[in-house]
Structure formats: C-alpha cells, structure tokens
C-alpha atoms as a PDB file:
ATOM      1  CA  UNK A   1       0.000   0.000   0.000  1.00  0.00           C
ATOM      2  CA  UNK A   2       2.435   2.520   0.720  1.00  0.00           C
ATOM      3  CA  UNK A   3       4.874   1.193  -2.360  1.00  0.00           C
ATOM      4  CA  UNK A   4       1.762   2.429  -4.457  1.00  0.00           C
ATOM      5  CA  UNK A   5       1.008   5.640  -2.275  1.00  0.00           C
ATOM      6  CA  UNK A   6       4.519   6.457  -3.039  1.00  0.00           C
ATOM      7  CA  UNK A   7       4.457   5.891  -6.457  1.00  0.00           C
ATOM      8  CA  UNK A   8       1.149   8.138  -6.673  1.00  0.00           C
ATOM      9  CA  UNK A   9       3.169  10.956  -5.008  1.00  0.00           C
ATOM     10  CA  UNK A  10       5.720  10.695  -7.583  1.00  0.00           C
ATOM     11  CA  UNK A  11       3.976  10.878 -10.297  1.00  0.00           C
ATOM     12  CA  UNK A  12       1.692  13.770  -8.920  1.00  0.00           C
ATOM     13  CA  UNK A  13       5.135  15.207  -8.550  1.00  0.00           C
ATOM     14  CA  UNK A  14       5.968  15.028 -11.840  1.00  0.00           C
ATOM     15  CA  UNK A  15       2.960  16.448 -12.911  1.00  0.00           C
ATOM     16  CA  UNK A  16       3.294  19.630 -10.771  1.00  0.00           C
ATOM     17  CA  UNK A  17       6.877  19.871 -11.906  1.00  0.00           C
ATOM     18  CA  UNK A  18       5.710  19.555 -15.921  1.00  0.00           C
ATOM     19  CA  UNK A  19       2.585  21.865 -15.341  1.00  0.00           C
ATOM     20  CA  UNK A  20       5.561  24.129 -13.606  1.00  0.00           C
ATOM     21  CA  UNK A  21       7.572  23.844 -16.847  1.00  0.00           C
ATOM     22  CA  UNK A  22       4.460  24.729 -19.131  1.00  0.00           C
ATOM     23  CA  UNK A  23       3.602  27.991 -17.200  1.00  0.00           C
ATOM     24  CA  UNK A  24       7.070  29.584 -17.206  1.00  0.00           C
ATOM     25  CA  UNK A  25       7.833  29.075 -20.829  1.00  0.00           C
ATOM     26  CA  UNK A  26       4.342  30.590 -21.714  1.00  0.00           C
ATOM     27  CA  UNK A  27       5.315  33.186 -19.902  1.00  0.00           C
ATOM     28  CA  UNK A  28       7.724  33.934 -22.299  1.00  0.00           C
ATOM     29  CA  UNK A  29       6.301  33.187 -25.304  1.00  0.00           C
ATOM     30  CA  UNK A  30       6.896  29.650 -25.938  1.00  0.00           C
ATOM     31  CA  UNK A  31       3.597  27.173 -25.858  1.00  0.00           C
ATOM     32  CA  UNK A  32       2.697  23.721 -25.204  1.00  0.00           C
ATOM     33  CA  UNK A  33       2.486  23.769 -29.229  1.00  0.00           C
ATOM     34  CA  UNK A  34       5.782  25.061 -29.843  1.00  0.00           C
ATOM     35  CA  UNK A  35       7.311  22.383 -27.202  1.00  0.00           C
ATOM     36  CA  UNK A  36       5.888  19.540 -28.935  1.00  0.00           C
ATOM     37  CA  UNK A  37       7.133  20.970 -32.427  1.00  0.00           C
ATOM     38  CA  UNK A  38       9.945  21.342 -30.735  1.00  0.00           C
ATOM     39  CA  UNK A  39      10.095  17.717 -29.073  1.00  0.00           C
ATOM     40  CA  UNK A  40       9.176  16.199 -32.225  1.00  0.00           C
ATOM     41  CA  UNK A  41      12.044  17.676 -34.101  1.00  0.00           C
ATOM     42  CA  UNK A  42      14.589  16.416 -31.742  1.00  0.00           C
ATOM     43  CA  UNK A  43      13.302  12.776 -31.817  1.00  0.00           C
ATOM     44  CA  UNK A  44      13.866  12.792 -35.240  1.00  0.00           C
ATOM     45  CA  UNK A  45      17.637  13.951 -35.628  1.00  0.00           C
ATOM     46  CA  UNK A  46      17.985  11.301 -32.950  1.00  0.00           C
ATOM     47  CA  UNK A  47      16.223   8.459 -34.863  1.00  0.00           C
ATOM     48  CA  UNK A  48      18.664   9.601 -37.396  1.00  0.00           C
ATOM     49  CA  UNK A  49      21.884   9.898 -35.899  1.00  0.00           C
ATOM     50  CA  UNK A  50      21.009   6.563 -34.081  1.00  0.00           C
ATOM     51  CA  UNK A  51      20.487   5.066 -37.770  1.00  0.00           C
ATOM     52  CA  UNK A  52      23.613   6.500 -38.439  1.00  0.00           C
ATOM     53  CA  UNK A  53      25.517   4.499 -35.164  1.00  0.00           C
ATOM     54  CA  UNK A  54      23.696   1.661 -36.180  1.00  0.00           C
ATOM     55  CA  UNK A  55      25.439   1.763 -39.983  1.00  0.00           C
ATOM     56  CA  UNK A  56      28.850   2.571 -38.430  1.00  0.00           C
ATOM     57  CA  UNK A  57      28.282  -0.618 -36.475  1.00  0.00           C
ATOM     58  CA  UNK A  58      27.646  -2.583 -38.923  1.00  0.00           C
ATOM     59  CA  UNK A  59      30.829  -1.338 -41.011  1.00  0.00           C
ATOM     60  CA  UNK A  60      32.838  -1.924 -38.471  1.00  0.00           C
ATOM     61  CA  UNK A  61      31.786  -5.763 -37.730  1.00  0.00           C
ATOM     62  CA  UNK A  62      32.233  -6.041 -41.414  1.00  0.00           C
ATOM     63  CA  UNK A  63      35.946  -5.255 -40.857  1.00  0.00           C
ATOM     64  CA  UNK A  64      36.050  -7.495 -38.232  1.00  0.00           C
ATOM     65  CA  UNK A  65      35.007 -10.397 -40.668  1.00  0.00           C
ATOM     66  CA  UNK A  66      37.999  -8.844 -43.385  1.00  0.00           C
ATOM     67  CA  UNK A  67      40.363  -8.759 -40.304  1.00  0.00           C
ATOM     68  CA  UNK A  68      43.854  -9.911 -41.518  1.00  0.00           C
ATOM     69  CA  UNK A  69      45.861 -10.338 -39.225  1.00  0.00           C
ATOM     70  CA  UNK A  70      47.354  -7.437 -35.680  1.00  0.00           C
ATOM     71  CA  UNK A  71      46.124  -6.989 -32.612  1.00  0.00           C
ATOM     72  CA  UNK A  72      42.675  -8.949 -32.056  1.00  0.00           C
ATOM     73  CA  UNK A  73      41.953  -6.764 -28.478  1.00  0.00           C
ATOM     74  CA  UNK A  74      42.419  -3.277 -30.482  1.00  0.00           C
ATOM     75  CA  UNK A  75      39.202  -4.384 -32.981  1.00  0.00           C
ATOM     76  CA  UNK A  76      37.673  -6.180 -30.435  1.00  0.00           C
ATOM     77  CA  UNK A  77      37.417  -2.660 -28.297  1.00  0.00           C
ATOM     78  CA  UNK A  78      36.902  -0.615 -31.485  1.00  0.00           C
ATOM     79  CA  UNK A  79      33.517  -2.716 -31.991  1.00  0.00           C
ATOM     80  CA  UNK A  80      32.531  -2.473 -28.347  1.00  0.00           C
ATOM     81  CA  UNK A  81      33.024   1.259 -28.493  1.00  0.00           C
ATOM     82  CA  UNK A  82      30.760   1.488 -31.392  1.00  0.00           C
ATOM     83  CA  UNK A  83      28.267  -0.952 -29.784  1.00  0.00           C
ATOM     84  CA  UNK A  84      28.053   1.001 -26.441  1.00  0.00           C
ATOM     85  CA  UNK A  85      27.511   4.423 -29.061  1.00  0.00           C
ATOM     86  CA  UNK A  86      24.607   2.469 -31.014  1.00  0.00           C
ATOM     87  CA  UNK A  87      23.015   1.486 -27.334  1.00  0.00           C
ATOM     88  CA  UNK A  88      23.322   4.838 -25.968  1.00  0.00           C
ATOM     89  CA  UNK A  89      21.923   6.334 -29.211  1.00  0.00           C
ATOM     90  CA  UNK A  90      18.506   4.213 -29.318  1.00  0.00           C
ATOM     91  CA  UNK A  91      18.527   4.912 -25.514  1.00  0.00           C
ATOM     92  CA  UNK A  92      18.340   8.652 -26.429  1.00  0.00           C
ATOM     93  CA  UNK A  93      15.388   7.588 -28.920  1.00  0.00           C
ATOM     94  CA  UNK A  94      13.194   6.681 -26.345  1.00  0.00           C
ATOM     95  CA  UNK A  95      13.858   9.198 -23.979  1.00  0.00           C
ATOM     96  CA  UNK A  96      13.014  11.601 -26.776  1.00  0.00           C
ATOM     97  CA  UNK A  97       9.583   9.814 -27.465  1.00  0.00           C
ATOM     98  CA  UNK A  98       8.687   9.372 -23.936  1.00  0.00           C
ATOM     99  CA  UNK A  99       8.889  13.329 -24.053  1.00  0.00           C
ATOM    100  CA  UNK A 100       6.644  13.611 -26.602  1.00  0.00           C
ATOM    101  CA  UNK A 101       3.830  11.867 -25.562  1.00  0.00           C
ATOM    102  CA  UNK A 102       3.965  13.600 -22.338  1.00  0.00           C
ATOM    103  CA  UNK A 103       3.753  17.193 -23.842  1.00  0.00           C
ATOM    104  CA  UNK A 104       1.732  15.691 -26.764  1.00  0.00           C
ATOM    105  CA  UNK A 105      -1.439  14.812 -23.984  1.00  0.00           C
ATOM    106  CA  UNK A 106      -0.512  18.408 -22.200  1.00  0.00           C
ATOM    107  CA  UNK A 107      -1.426  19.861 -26.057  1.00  0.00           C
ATOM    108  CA  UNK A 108      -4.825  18.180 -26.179  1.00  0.00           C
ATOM    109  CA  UNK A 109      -6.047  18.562 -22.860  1.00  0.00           C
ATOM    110  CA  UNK A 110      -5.640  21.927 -23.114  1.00  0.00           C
ATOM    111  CA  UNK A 111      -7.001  22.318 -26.373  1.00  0.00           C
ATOM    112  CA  UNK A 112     -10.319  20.108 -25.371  1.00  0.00           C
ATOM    113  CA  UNK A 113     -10.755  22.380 -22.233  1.00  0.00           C
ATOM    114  CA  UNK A 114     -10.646  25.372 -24.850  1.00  0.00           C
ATOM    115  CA  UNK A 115     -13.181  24.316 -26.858  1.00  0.00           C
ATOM    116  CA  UNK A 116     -15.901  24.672 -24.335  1.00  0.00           C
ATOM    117  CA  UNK A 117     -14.770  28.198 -24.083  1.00  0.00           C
ATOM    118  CA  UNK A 118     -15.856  29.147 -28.124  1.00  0.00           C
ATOM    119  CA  UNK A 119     -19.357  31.125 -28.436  1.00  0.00           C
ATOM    120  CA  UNK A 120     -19.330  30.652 -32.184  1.00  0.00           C
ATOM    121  CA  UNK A 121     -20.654  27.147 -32.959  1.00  0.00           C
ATOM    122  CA  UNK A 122     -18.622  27.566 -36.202  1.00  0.00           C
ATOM    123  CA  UNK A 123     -15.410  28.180 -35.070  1.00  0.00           C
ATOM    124  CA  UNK A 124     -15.866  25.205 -32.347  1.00  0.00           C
ATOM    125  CA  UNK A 125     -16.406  22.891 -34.953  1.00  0.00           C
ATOM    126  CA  UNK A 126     -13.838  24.073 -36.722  1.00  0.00           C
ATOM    127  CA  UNK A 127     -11.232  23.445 -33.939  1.00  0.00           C
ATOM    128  CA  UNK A 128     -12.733  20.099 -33.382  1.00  0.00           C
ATOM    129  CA  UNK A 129     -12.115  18.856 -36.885  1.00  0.00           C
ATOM    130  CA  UNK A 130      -8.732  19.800 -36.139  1.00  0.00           C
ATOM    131  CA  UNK A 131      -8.154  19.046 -33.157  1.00  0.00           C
ATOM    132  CA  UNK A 132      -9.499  14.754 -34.078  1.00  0.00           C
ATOM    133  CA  UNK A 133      -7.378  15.526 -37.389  1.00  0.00           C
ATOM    134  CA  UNK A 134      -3.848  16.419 -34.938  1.00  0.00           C
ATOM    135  CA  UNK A 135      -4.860  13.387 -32.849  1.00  0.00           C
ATOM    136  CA  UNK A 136      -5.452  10.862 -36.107  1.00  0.00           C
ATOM    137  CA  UNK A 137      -1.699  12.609 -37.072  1.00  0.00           C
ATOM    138  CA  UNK A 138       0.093  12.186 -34.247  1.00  0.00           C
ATOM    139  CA  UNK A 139      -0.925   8.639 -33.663  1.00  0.00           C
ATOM    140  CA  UNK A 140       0.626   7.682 -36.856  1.00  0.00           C
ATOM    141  CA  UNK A 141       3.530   9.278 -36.043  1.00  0.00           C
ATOM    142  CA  UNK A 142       4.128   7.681 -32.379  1.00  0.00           C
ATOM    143  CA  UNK A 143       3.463   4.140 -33.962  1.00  0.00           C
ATOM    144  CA  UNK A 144       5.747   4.647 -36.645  1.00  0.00           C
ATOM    145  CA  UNK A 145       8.613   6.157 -33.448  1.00  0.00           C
ATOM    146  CA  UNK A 146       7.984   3.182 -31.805  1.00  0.00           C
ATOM    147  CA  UNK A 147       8.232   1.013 -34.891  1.00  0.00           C
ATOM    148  CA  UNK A 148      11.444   1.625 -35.341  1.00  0.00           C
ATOM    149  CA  UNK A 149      12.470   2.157 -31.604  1.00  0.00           C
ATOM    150  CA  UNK A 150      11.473  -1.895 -30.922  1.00  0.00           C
ATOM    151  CA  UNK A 151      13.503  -2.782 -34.393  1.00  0.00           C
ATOM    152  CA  UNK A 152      16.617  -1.734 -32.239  1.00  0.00           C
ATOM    153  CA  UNK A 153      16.332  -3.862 -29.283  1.00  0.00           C
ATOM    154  CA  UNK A 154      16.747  -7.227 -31.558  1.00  0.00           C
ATOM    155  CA  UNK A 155      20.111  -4.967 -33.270  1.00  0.00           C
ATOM    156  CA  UNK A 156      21.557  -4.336 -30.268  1.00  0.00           C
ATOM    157  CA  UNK A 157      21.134  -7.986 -28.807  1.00  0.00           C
ATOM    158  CA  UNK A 158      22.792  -9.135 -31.808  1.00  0.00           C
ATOM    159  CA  UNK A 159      25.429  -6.438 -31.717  1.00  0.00           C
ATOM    160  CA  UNK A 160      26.119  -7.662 -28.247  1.00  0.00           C
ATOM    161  CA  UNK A 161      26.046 -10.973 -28.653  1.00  0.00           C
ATOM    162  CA  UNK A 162      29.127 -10.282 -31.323  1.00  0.00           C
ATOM    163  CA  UNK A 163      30.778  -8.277 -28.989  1.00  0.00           C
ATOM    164  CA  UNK A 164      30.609 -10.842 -25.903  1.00  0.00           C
ATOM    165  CA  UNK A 165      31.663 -13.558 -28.227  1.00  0.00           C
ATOM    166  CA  UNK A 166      34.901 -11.630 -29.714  1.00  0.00           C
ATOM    167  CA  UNK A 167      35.524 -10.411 -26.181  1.00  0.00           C
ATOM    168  CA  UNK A 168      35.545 -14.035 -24.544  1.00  0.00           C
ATOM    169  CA  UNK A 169      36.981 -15.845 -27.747  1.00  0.00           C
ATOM    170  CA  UNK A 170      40.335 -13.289 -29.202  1.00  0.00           C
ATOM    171  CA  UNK A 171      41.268 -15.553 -32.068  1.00  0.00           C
ATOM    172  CA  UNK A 172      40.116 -16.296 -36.081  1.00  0.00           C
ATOM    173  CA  UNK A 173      37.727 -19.031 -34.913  1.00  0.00           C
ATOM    174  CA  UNK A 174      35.514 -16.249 -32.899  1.00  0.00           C
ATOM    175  CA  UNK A 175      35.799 -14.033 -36.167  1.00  0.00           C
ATOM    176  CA  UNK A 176      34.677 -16.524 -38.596  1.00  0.00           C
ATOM    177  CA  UNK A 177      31.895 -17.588 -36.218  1.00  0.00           C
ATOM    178  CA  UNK A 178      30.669 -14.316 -36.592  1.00  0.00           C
ATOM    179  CA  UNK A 179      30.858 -13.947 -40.086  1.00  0.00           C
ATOM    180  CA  UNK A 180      28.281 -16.603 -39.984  1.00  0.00           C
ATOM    181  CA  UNK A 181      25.737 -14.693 -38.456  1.00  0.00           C
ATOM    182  CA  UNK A 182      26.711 -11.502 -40.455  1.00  0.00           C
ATOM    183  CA  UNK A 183      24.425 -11.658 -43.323  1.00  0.00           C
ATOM    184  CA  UNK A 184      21.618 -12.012 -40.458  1.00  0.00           C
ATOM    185  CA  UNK A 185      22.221  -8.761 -38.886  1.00  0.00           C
ATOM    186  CA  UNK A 186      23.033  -7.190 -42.260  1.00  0.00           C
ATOM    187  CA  UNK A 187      19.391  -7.556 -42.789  1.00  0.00           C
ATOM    188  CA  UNK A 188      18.344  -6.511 -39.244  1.00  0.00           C
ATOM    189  CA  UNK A 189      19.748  -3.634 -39.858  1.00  0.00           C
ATOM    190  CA  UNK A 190      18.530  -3.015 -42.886  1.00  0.00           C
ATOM    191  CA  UNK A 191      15.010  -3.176 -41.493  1.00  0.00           C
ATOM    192  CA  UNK A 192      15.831  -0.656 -39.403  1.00  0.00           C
ATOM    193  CA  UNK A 193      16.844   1.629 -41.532  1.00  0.00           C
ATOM    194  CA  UNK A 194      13.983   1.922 -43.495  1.00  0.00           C
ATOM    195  CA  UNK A 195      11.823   2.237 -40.330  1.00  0.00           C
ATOM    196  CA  UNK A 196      13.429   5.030 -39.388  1.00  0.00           C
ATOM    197  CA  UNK A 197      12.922   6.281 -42.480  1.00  0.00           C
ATOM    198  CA  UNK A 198       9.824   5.993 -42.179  1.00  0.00           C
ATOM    199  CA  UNK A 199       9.522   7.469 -38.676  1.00  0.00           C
ATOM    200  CA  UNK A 200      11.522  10.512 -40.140  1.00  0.00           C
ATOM    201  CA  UNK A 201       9.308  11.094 -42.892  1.00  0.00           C
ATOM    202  CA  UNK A 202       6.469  11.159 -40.487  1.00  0.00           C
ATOM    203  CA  UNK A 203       8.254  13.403 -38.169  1.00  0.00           C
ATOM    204  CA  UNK A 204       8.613  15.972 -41.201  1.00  0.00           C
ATOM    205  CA  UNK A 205       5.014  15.234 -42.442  1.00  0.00           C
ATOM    206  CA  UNK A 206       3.425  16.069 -38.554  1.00  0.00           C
ATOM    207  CA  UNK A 207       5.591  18.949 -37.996  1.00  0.00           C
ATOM    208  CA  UNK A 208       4.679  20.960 -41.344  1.00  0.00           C
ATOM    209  CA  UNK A 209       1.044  19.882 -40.123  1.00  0.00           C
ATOM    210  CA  UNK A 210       1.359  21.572 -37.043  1.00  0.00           C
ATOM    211  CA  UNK A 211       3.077  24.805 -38.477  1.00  0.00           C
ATOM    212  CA  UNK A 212       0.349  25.120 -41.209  1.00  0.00           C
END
C-alpha cells in the first residue's frame, strides 16, 4: 500500500513539476504547441543519428570479418566502443519519445478544455475537426517512433552478442563464427533503416502539419 502511495506521489510530482515547466515558458512566449514541435524535431535527428551508429556498427563488424591479421583486443574494443555508441543512441530515442507523448497529452487537454470556451458554434467545430485531425496525425507518427524504436532492441542484442563472443573468444575461430551470423544482422539492420525512415518522414510530415 504505501509502495503504491509512493508511487502516486511521484507521479503527482511530476505532474506539478511539468505543469511548472508549461507555465514559465508561456510566460515567455513559448507554448505547449511550440514544445511539442519542438520535441518532435529532436526525436527525429535522434532516430537519425542513431540510424547512423547503427550503420557505423555494422561497417565496423564487417571489418572485423575482413580482419587480416594485428592486434585482435584493439578491434575487439573498437567494436565495443561502437556498440556502447549504437546502445546509448537508441537509448536517447526513447527518452526523446517518452517526451513527446507527455507534452503531446498536455497539447490536447488543453485544447479540449478550450473548446468549451468558443461562443461561435462555427469556429468550435472548426477546432474540433482539427483538433481529431492532430490526434489521427500524431498517432501515426508515435506508432511509426515506436516502430522503429522496438527494431533496435533485436540490433543491439545481436550487436552484443558479437561483442561478448569476440571479447571471450580473441582468435580467427571467434571471427569466422561471426561472419556466420553476419548476413543475419546485415538484414536486421537493414530493417531498421527503413523504419526510421519511415519514422523521419512522419516526423517531417506532422511537424509541417502543425506549423500550417
């Protein structure tokens, strides 16, 4: 009971410190609207620049595969480098989602409390044809985020996987092993890179929507 009563406080917290967050930057100028835009831009450059990790990842375990001969430990930490980058890249994806939805349900709140204030019956069902139109919008655009955040959890496992096995096995046998399961992840990561694509594409579409 008091685990929960805890957690309720917390999140009422969090709440008070967002609605906090909201008032001062109306204050100068800067609305809910303008947040999400906002929001919404930045989970997009980080879809991209984690697409880009994810590439760079993949290059490099293809060099692992052409490795000819030096020091096994110096590509073996070169690949864990760039799998730690790719993790904390999609990490930053979701973070940046999770933002969005939280200012995104701010937006519509306060635009469904503001329709009750209209007079003109025109102009209120104006705003709500908009208003179900945004919603319709942004939906796509949070699947499609989320689409290609859950195609990088299987990526990374994989990435992983390579990296464990190269750490715990320094010789040729551990890199042909993984050359074996290359062509796999090649087309993991293809995948993903047309999701976030995708996403991208939707992320450009909503945020000319919203600036119309």
């Amino acid at each position: 009971m008091f685990k929960h009563l805890s957690f309720l406080v917390v999140l009422l917290s969090l709440a008070g410190c967002q609605s906090a967050y909201y008032n001062a930057m109306e204050k100068v100028g800067i609305h809910k609207r303008d947040i999400l835009v906002d929001r919404v831009e930045s989970a997009r450059d980080a879809q991209g620049e984690a697409q880009e990790e994810f590439k760079s990842a993949l290059e490099e375990l293809s060099s692992v595969i052409n490795f000819d001969g030096g020091d096994i430990q110096s590509v073996y930490n070169t690949l864990n480098d760039q799998y730690l980058s790719s993790k904390e890249a999609a990490e930053q994806v979701s973070t940046k989602i999770d933002k969005i939805e939280s200012v995104a349900q701010a937006v519509f709140e306060e635009w469904e409390q503001e329709i009750t204030q209209y007079s003109s019956a025109k102009f209120k069902q104006t705003s709500q044809s908009q208003l179900r139109q945004t919603k319709l919008s942004y939906a796509k655009l949070v699947r499609s985020m989320r689409r290609s955040e859950q195609k990088m959890a299987p990526v990374l496992i994989s990435l992983n996987d390579n990296v464990l096995f190269l750490k715990h096995n320094l010789n040729a046998s551990a890199i042909n092993a993984i050359g074996l399961e290359f062509k796999s992840l090649q087309k993991e990561i293809k995948i993903l890179v047309s999701e976030v694509n995708k996403s991208i594409a939707e992320s450009n579409k909503f945020i000319d929507e919203l600036n119309k």
